[in-house]
C-alpha atoms as a PDB file:
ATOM      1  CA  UNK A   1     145.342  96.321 165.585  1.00  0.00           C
ATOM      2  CA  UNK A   2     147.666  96.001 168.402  1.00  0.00           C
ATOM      3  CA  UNK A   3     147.782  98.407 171.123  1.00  0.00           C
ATOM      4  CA  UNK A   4     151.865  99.319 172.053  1.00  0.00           C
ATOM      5  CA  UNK A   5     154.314 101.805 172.919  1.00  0.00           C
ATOM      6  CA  UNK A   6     156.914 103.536 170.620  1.00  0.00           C
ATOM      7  CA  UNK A   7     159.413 105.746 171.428  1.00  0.00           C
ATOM      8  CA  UNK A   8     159.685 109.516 170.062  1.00  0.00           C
ATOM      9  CA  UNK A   9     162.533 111.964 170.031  1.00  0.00           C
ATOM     10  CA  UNK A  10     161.997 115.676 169.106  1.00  0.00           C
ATOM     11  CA  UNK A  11     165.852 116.330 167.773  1.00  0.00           C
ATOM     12  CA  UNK A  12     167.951 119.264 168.929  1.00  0.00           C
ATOM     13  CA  UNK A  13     167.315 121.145 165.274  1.00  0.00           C
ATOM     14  CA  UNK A  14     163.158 120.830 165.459  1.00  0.00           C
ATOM     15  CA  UNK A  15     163.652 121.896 169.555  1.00  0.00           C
ATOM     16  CA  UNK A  16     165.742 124.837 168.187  1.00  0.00           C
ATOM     17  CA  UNK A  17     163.645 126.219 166.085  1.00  0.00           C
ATOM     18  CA  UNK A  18     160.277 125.699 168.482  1.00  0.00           C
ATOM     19  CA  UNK A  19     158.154 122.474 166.954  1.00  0.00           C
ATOM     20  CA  UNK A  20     158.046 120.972 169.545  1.00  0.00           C
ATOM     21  CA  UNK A  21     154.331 122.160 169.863  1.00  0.00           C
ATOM     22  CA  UNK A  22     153.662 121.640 166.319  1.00  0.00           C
ATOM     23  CA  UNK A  23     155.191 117.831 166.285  1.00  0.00           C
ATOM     24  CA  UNK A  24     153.161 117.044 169.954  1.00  0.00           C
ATOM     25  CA  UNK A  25     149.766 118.383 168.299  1.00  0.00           C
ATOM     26  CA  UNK A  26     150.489 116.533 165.109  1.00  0.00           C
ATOM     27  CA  UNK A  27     150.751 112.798 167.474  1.00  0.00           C
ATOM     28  CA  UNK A  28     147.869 113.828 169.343  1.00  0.00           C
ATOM     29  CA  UNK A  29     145.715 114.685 165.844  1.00  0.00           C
ATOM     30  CA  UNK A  30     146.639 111.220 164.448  1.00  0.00           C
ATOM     31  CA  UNK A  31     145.578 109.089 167.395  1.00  0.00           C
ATOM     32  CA  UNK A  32     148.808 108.485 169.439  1.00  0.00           C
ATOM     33  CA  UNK A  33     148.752 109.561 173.475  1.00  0.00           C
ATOM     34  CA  UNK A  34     151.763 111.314 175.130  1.00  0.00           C
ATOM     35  CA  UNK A  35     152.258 108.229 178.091  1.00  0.00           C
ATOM     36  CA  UNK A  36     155.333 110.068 179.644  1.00  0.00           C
ATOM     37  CA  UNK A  37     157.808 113.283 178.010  1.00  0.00           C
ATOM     38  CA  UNK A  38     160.619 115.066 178.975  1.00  0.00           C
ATOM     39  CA  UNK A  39     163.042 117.593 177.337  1.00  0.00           C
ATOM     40  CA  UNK A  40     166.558 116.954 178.487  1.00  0.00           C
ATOM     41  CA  UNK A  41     170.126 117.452 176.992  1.00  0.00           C
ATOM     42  CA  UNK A  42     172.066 114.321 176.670  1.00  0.00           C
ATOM     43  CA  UNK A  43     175.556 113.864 177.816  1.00  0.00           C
ATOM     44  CA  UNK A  44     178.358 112.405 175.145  1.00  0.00           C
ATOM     45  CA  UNK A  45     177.364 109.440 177.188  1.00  0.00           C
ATOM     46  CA  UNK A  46     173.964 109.100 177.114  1.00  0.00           C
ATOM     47  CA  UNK A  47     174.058 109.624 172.846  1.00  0.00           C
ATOM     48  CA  UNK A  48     176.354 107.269 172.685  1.00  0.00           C
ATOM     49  CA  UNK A  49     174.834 104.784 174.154  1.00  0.00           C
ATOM     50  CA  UNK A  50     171.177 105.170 173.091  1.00  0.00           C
ATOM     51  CA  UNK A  51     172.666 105.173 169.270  1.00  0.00           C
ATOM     52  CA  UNK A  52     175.298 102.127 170.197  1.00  0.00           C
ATOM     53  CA  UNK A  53     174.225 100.108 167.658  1.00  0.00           C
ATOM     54  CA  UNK A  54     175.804 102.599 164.762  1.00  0.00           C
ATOM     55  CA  UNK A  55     179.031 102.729 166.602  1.00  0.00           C
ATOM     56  CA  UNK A  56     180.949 101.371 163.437  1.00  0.00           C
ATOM     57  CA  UNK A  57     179.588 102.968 161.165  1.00  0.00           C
ATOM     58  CA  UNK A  58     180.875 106.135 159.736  1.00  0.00           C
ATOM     59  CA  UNK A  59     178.140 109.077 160.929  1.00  0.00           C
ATOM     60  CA  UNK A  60     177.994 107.735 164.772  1.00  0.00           C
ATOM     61  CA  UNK A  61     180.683 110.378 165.338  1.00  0.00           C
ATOM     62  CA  UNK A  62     178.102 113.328 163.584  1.00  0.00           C
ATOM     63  CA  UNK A  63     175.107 111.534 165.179  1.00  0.00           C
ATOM     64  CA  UNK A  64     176.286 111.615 168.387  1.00  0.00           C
ATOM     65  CA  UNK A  65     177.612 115.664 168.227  1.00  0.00           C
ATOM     66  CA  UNK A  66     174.102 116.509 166.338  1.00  0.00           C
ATOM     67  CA  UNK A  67     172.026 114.988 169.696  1.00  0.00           C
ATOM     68  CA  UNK A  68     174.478 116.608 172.145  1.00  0.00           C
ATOM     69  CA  UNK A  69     174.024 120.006 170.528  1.00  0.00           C
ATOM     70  CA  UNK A  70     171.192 120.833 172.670  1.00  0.00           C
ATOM     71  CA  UNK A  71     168.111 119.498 174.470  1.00  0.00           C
ATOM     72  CA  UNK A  72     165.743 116.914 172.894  1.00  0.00           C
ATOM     73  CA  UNK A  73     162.288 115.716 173.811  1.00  0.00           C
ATOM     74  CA  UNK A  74     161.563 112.298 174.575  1.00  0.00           C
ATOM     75  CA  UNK A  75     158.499 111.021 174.494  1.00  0.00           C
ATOM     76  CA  UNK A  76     156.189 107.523 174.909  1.00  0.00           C
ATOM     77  CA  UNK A  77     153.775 107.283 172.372  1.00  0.00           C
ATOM     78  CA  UNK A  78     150.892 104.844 172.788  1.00  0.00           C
ATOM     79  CA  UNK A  79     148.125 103.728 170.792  1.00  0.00           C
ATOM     80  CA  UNK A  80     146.986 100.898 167.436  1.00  0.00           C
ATOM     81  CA  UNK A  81     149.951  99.970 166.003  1.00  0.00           C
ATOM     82  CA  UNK A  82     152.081 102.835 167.298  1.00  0.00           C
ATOM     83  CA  UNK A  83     155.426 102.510 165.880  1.00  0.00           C
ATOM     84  CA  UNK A  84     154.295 101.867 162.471  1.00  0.00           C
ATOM     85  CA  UNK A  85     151.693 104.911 163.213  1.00  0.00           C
ATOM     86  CA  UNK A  86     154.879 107.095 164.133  1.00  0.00           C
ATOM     87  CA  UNK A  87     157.386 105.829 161.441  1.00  0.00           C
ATOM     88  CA  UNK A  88     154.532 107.060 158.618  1.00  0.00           C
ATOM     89  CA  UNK A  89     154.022 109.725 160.466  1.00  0.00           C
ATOM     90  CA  UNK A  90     157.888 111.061 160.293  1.00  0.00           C
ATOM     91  CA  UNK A  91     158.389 110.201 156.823  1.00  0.00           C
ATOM     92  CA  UNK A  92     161.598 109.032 155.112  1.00  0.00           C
ATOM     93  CA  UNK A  93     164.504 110.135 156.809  1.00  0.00           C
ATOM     94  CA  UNK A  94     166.048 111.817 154.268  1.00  0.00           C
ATOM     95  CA  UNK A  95     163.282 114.608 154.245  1.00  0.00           C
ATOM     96  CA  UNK A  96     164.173 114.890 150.310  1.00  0.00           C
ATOM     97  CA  UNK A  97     162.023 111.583 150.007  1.00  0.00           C
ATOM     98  CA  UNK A  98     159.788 111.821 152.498  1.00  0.00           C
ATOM     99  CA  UNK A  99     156.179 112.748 152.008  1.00  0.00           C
ATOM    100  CA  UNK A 100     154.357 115.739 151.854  1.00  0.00           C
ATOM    101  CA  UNK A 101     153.082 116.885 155.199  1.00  0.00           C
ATOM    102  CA  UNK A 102     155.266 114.006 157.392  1.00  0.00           C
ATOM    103  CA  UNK A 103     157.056 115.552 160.136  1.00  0.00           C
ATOM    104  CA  UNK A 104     160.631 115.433 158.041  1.00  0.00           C
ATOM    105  CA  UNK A 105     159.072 117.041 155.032  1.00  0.00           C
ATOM    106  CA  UNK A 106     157.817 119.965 156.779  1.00  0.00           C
ATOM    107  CA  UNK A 107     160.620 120.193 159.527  1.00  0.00           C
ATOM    108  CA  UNK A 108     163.888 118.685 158.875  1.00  0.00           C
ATOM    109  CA  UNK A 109     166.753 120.557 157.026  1.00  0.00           C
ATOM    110  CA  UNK A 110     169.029 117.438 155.894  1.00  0.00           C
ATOM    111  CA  UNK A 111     169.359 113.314 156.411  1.00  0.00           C
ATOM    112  CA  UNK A 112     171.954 114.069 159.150  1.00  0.00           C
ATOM    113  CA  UNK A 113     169.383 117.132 160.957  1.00  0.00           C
ATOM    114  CA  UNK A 114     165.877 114.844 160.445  1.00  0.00           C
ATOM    115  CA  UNK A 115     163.750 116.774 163.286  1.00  0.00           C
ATOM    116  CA  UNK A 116     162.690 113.350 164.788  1.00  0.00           C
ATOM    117  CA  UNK A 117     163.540 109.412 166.079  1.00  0.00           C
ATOM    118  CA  UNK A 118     161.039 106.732 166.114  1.00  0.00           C
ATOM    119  CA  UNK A 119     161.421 103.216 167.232  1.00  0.00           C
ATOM    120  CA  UNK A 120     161.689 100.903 164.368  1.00  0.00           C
ATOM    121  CA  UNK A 121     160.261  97.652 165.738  1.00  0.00           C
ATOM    122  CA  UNK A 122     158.696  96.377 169.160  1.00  0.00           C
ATOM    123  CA  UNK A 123     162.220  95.111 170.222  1.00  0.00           C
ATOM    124  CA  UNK A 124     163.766  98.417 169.465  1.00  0.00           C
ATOM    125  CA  UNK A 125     160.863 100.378 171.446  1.00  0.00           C
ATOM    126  CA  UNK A 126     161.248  98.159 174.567  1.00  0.00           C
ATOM    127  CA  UNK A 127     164.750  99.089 174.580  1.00  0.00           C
ATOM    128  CA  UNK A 128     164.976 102.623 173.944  1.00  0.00           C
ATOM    129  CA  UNK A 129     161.898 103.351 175.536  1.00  0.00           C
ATOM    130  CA  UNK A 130     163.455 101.421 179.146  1.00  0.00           C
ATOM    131  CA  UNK A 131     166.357 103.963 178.377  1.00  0.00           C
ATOM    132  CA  UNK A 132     164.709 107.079 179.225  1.00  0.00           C
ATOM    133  CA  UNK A 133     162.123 105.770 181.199  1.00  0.00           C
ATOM    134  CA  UNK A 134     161.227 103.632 184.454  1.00  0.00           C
ATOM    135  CA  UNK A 135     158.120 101.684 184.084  1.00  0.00           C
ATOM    136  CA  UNK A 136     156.707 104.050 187.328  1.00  0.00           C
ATOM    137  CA  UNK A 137     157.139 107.903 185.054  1.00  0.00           C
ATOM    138  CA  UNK A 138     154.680 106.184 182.183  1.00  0.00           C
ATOM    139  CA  UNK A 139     150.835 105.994 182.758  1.00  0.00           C
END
């Protein structure tokens, strides 16, 4: 097992309807620590660029309105192989396939409204986690 970092985002439909507790317990339960967080609301901006790489394709327009809708959570997660940890942990991201008791299953309404993000590899967590964070705000 590798220690690393992944990065987590609570989504503006699992902040609205107040899981953010429920998802933070849920890391913490299977083994992952919280090594920085913040809720914030991202500007047009901001969504845009974090989710650049689906510029072209057809839902970057929804994607980007859905994470400007209101404030998110982003979070650090560390521990043994933490981004394959946190994928399992989310589930599918259509919560219609994911599995019972992932994160999507129990709190996301639709593919588009999935309640969380999760880095998908260690080149996609360095980036996205250096885009909310400075090396000093992690511990």
């Amino acid at each position: 097992m590798s220690r690393e970092r992944t990065l987590s985002i609570i989504k503006p439909d699992a902040v609205r309807a107040g899981n953010i507790g429920n998802i933070i317990a849920r890391f913490e339960r299977e083994g992952l620590a919280i090594a920085g967080a913040r809720k914030c609301q991202l500007s047009q901006a901001e969504a845009e660029g974090f989710y650049a790489e689906h510029s072209a394709r057809g839902f970057f327009g929804e994607l980007v309105a859905f994470m400007t809708s209101g404030p998110v959570v982003v979070m650090v997660l560390e521990g043994d192989d933490a981004i394959v940890r946190n994928r399992t942990i989310m589930g599918a991201t259509n919560p219609a396939n994911a599995a019972e008791g992932t994160l999507r299953k129990l709190y996301a309404a639709s593919v588009g409204e999935n309640a969380v993000h999760g880095s998908d590899s260690p080149a996609s967590a360095a980036r996205e986690i250096a885009y909310f964070f400075r090396a000093i705000e992690l511990s």
